[in-house]
Protein backbone atom coordinates (compact mmCIF):
# COMPACT_ATOMS: atom_id res chain seq x y z
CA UNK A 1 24.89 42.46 46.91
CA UNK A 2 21.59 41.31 47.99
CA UNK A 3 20.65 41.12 43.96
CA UNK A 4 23.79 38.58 43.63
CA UNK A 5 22.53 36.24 46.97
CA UNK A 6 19.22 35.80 45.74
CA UNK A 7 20.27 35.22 42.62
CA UNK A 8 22.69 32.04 43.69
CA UNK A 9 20.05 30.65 45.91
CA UNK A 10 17.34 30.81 42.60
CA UNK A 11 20.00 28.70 41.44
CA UNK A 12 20.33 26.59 43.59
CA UNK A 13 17.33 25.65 44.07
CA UNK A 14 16.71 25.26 41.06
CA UNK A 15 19.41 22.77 40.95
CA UNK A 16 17.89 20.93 43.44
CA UNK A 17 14.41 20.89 41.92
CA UNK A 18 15.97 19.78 39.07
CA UNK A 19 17.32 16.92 41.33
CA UNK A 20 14.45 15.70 42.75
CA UNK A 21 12.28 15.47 39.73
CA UNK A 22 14.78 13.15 38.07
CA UNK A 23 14.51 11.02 41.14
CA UNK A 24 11.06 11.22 40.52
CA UNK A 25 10.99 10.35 37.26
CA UNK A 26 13.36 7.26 37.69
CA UNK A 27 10.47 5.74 40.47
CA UNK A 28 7.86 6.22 37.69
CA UNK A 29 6.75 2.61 36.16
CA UNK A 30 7.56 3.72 33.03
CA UNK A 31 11.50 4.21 33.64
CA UNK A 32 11.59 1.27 35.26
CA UNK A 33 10.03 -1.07 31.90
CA UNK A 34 11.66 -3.81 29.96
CA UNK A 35 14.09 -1.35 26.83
CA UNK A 36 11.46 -3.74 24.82
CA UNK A 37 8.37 -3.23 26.45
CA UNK A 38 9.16 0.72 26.18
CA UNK A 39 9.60 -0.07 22.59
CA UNK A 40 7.03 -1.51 21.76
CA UNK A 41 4.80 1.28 23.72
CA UNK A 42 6.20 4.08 21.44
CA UNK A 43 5.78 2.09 18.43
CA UNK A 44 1.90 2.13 19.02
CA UNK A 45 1.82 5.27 20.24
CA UNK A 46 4.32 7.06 16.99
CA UNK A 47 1.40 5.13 14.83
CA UNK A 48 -1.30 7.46 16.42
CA UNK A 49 0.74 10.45 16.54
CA UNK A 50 -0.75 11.93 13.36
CA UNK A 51 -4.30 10.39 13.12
CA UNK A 52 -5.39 13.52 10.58
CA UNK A 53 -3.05 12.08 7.75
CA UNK A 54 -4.35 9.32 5.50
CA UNK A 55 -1.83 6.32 6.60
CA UNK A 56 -0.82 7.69 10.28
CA UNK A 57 2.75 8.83 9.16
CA UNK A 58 4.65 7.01 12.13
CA UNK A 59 6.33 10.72 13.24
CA UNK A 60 8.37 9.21 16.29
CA UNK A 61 10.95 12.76 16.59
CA UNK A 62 8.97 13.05 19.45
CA UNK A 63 10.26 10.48 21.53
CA UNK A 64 13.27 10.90 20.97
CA UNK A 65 13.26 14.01 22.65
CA UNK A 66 11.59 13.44 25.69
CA UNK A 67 14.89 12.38 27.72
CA UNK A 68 18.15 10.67 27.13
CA UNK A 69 16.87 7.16 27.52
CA UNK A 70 14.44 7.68 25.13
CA UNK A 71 16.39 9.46 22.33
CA UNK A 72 18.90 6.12 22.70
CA UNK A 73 16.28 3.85 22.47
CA UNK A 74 15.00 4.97 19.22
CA UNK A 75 18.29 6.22 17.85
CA UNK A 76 19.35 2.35 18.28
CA UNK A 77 15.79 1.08 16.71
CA UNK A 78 16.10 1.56 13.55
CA UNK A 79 12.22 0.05 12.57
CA UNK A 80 10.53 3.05 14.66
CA UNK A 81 12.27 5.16 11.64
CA UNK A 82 11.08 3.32 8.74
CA UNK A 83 8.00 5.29 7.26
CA UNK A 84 9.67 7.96 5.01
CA UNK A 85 7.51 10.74 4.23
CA UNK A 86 9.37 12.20 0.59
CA UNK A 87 7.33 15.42 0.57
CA UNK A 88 9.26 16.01 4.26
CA UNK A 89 12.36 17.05 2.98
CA UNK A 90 13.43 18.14 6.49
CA UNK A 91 12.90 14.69 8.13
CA UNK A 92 13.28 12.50 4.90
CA UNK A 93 17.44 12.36 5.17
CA UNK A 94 17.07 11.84 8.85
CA UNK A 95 14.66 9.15 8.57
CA UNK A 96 16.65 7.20 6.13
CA UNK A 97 19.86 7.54 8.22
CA UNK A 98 18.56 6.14 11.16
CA UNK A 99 16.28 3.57 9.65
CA UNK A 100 19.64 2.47 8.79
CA UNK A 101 18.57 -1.32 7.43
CA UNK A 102 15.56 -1.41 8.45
CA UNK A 103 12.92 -2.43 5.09
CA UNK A 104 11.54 1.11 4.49
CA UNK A 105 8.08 2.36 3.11
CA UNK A 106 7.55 5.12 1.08
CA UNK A 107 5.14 7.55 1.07
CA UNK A 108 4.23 10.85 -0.74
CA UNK A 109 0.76 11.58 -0.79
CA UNK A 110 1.24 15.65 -1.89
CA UNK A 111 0.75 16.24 -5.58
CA UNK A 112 4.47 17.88 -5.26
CA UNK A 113 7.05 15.77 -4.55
CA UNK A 114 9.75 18.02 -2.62
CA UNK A 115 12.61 15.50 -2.01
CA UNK A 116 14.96 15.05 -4.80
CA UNK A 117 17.74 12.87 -3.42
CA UNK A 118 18.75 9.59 -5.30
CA UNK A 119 16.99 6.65 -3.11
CA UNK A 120 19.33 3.22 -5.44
CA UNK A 121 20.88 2.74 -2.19
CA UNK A 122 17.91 2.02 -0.58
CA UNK A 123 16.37 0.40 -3.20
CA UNK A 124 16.60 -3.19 -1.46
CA UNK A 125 15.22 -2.33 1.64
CA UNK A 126 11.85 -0.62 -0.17
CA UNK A 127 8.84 -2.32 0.40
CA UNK A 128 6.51 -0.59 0.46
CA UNK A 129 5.25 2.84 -1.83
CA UNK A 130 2.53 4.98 -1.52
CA UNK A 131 2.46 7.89 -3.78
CA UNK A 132 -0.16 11.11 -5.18
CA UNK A 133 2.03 12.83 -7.35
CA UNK A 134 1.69 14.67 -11.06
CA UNK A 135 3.48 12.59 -13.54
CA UNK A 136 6.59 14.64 -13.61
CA UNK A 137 7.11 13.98 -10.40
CA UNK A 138 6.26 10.66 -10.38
CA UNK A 139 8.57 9.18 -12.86
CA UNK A 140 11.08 11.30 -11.04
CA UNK A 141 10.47 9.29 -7.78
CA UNK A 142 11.32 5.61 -9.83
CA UNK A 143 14.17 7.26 -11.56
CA UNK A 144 15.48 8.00 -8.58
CA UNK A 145 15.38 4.77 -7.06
CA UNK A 146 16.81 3.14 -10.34
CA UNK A 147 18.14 4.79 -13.65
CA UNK A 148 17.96 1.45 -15.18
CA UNK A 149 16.03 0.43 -18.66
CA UNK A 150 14.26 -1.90 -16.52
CA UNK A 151 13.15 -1.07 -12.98
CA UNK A 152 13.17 -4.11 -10.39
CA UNK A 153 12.00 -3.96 -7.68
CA UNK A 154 12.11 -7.62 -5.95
CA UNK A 155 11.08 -6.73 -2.41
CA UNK A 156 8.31 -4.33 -3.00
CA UNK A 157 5.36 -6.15 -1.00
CA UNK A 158 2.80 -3.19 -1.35
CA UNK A 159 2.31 -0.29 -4.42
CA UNK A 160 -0.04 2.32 -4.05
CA UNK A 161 0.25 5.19 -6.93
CA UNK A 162 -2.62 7.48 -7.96
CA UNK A 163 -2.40 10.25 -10.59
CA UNK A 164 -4.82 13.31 -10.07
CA UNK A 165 -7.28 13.41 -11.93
CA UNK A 166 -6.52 16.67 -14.08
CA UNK A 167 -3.21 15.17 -15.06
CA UNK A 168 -2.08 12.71 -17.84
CA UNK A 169 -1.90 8.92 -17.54
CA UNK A 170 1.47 7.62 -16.70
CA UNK A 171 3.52 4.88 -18.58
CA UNK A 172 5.77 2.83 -15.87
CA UNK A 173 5.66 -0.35 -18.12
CA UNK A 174 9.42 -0.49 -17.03
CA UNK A 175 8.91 -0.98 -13.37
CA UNK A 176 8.32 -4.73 -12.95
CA UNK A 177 7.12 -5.81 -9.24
CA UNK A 178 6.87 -9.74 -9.04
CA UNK A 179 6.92 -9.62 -4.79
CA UNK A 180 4.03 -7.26 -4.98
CA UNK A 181 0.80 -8.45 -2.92
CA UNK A 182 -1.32 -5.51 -2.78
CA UNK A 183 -1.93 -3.85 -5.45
CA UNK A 184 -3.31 -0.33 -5.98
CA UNK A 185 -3.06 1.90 -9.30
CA UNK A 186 -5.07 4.71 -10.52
CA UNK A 187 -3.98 6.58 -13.89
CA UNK A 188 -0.45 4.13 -13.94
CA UNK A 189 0.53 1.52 -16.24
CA UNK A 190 3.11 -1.23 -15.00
CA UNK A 191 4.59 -4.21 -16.27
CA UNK A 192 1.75 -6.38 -16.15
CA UNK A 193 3.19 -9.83 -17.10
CA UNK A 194 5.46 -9.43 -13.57
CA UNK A 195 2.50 -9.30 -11.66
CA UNK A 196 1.47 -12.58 -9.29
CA UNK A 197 0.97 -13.74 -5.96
CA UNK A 198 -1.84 -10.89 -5.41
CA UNK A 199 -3.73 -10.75 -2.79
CA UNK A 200 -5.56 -7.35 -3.73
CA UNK A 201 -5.79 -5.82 -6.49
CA UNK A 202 -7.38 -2.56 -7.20
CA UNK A 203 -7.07 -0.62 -10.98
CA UNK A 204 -8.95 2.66 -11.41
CA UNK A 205 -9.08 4.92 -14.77
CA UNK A 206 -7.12 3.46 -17.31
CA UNK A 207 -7.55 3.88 -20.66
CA UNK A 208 -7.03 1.44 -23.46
CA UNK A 209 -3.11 2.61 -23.82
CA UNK A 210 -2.29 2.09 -20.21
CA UNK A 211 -4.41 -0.55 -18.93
CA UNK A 212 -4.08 -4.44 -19.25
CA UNK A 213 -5.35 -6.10 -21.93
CA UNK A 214 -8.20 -8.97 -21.04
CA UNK A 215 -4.76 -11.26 -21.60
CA UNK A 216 -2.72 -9.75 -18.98
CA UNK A 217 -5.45 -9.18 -16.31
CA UNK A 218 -6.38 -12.47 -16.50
CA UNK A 219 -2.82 -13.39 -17.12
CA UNK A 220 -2.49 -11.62 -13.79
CA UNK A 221 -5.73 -13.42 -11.76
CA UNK A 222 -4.15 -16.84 -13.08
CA UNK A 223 -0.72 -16.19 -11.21
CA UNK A 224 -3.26 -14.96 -8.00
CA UNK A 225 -4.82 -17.91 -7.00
CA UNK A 226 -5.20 -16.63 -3.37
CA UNK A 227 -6.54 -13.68 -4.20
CA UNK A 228 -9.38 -11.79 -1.87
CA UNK A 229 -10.29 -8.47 -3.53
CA UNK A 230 -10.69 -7.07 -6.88
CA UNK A 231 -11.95 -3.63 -7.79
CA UNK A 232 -12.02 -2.84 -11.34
CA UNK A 233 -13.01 0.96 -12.21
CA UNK A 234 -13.05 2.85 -15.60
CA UNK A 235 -10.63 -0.17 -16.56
CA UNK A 236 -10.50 -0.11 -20.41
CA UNK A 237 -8.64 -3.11 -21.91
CA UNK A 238 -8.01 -2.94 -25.64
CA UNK A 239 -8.34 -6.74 -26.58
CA UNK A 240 -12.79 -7.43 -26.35
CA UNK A 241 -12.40 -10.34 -28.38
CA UNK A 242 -10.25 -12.02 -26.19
CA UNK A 243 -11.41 -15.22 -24.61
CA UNK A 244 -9.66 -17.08 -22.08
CA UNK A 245 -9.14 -20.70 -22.91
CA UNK A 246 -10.04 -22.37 -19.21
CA UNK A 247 -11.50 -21.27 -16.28
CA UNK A 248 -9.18 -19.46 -13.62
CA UNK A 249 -10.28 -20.33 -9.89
CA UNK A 250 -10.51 -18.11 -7.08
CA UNK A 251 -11.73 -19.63 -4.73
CA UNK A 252 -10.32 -17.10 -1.51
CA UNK A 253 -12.12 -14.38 -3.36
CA UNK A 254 -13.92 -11.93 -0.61
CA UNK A 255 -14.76 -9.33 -2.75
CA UNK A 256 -15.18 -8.32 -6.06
CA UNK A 257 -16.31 -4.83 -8.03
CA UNK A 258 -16.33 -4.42 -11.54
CA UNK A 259 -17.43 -0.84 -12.81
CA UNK A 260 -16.76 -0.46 -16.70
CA UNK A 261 -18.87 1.23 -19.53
CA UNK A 262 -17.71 -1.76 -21.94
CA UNK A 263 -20.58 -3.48 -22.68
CA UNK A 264 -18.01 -6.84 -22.35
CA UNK A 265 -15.97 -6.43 -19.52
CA UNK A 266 -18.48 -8.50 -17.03
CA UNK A 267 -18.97 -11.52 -19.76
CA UNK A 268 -15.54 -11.48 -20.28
CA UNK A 269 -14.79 -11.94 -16.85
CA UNK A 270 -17.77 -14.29 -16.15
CA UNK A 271 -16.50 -16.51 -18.82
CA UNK A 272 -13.56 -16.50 -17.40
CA UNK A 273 -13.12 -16.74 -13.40
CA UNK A 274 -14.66 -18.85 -11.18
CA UNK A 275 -15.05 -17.49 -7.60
CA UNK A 276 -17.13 -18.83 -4.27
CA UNK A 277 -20.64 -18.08 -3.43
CA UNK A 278 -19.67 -15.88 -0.25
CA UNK A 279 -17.87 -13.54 -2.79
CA UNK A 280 -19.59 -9.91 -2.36
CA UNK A 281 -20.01 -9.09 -5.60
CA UNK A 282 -20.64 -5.30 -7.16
CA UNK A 283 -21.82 -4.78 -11.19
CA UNK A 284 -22.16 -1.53 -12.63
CA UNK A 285 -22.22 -1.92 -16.13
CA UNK A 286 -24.49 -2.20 -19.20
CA UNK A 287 -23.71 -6.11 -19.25
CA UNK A 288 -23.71 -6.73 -15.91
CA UNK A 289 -27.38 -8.53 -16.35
CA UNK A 290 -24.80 -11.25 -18.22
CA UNK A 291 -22.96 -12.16 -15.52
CA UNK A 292 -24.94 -14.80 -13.97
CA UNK A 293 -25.63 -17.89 -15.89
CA UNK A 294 -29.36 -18.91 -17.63
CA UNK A 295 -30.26 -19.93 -13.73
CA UNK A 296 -30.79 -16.69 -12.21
CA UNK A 297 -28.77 -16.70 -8.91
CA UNK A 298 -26.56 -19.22 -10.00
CA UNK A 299 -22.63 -18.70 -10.95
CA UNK A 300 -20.82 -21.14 -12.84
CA UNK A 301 -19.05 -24.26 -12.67
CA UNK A 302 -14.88 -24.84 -13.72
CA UNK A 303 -16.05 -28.33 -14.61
CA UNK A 304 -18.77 -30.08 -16.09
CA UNK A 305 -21.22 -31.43 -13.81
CA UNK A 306 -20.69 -34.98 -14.66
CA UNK A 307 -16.85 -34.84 -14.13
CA UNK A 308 -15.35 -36.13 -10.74
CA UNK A 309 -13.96 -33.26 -9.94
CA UNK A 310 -16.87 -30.81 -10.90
CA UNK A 311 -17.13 -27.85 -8.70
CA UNK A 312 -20.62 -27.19 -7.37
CA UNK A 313 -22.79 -24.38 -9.25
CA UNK A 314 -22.40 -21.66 -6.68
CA UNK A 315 -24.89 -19.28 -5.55
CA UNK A 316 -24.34 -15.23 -4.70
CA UNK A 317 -24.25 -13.93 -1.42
CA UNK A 318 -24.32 -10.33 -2.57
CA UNK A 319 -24.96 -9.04 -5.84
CA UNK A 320 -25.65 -5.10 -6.96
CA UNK A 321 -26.35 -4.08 -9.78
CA UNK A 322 -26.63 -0.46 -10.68
């Protein structure tokens, strides 16, 4: 009898605990912020939540736990679930559910790719994809966002797609990306005639079959005239007699690094492009000593000197040469 009293008084009280901390917790400043200032607060904070991982998957399950407030709020955001990490097969569904319109980015930086659902529904709102994956797995991941001859993908603003190192090249020649601004590819060939409008572009390790010919990349520079950052690494283009036929301007161009064993690829270029004198610019190859003009220091000029609109010979703010 005495068991059963103390029993429903434990209760009770703890009832009443219960009680009072939810008073509590509505007099907190928190509780009592703007639905959008509380918003914007977890966005930050779901940015940070994984610091260890490259990008800071936005992980905001969290918060949506913490009480009922919170779970509605980001239920009924649908941005705070738009980072959709593919090698998460537990979350991935979730995420794309209650991202519901929201644009979407895509990211699967594990060599496996573990989620194998068809993504052509959200194909539109894509736009962004980050990807590490073996080739297999990678050609699975565009498949399964289009089955298509010819892959589109208009509102793709940002592609990031490596291949490890121990596995083949891959040939996505069918994927065409004309919204792309950043630009990011390492062991993956893509329809280089839709690229423009770049405002970075990095290439690493491609080999004569899978990277662009001199044509296409500066095809591609030509249709980038605000450019701000080109890396070229272990880029092998198959066309060395190529020579552009006028000089392609970049005159936003921040930073540029060209790392090649062809003996070519810097004249080539040097011939070709025509970028500022605050450009930091990074040489290793065996012509690199080319790429300045018979005045040491001195880049050159679009125009001749004697035209009105001749560009002034510009000098280099940083040059390396290894």
């Amino acid at each position: 009898m005495e068991r059963s009293v103390l029993l429903h008084e434990e209760t009770r009280l703890v009832a009443e605990l219960s009680r009072i901390r939810t008073k509590l917790n509505a007099l907190t400043s928190i509780a009592v912020l703007p639905p959008e200032v509380l918003l914007q607060i977890m966005t930050i904070c779901a940015q940070r939540t994984h610091p260890c991982t490259r990008r800071g998957h936005r992980n905001v399950l969290a918060f949506s736990q913490v009480c009922r407030q919170w779970r509605i709020l980001a239920l009924q955001t649908s941005s705070l679930w738009s980072t959709i990490d593919l090698c998460n097969v537990a979350y991935a569904s979730a995420y794309l559910t209650r991202s519901k319109d929201a644009p979407i980015s895509l990211e699967a930086v594990s060599p496996l790719k573990a989620y194998n659902e068809p993504l052509e529904q959200h194909k539109r709102r894509i736009r962004s994809i980050d990807a590490i994956l073996f080739p297999d797995c990678m050609l699975a991941l565009f498949r399964s966002i289009d089955t298509a001859d010819i892959i589109v993908l208009k509102n793709l603003t940002e592609l990031n797609l490596r291949i490890p190192s121990i596995a083949a090249h891959v040939d996505l020649s069918c994927l065409q990306i004309p919204a792309v601004r950043r630009l990011t590819l390492e062991g993956v060939k893509v329809d280089w005639e839709s690229c423009q409008g770049l405002m970075s572009l990095r290439l690493c390790g491609l080999v004569a079959t899978h990277a662009p010919t001199y044509r296409e990349l500066l095809g591609m520079l030509g249709r980038s005239p605000l450019v701000e950052e080109i890396h070229l690494e272990d880029v092998v283009p198959g066309d060395a007699d190529y020579r552009c036929q006028s000089k392609i301007p970049l005159l936003h161009l921040n930073k540029v690094a060209v790392m090649s064993k062809q003996a070519d690829c810097v004249p080539i270029l040097q011939e070709a492009l025509l970028i500022p004198s605050t450009a930091q610019v990074k040489l290793r190859s065996s012509g690199a000593a080319r790429w300045m003009t018979s005045s040491p220091g001195i880049f050159f000029s679009a125009h001749p000197a004697s035209s009105p609109d001749a560009l002034h010979h510009h000098v280099y703010s940083t040059a390396i040469v290894f």
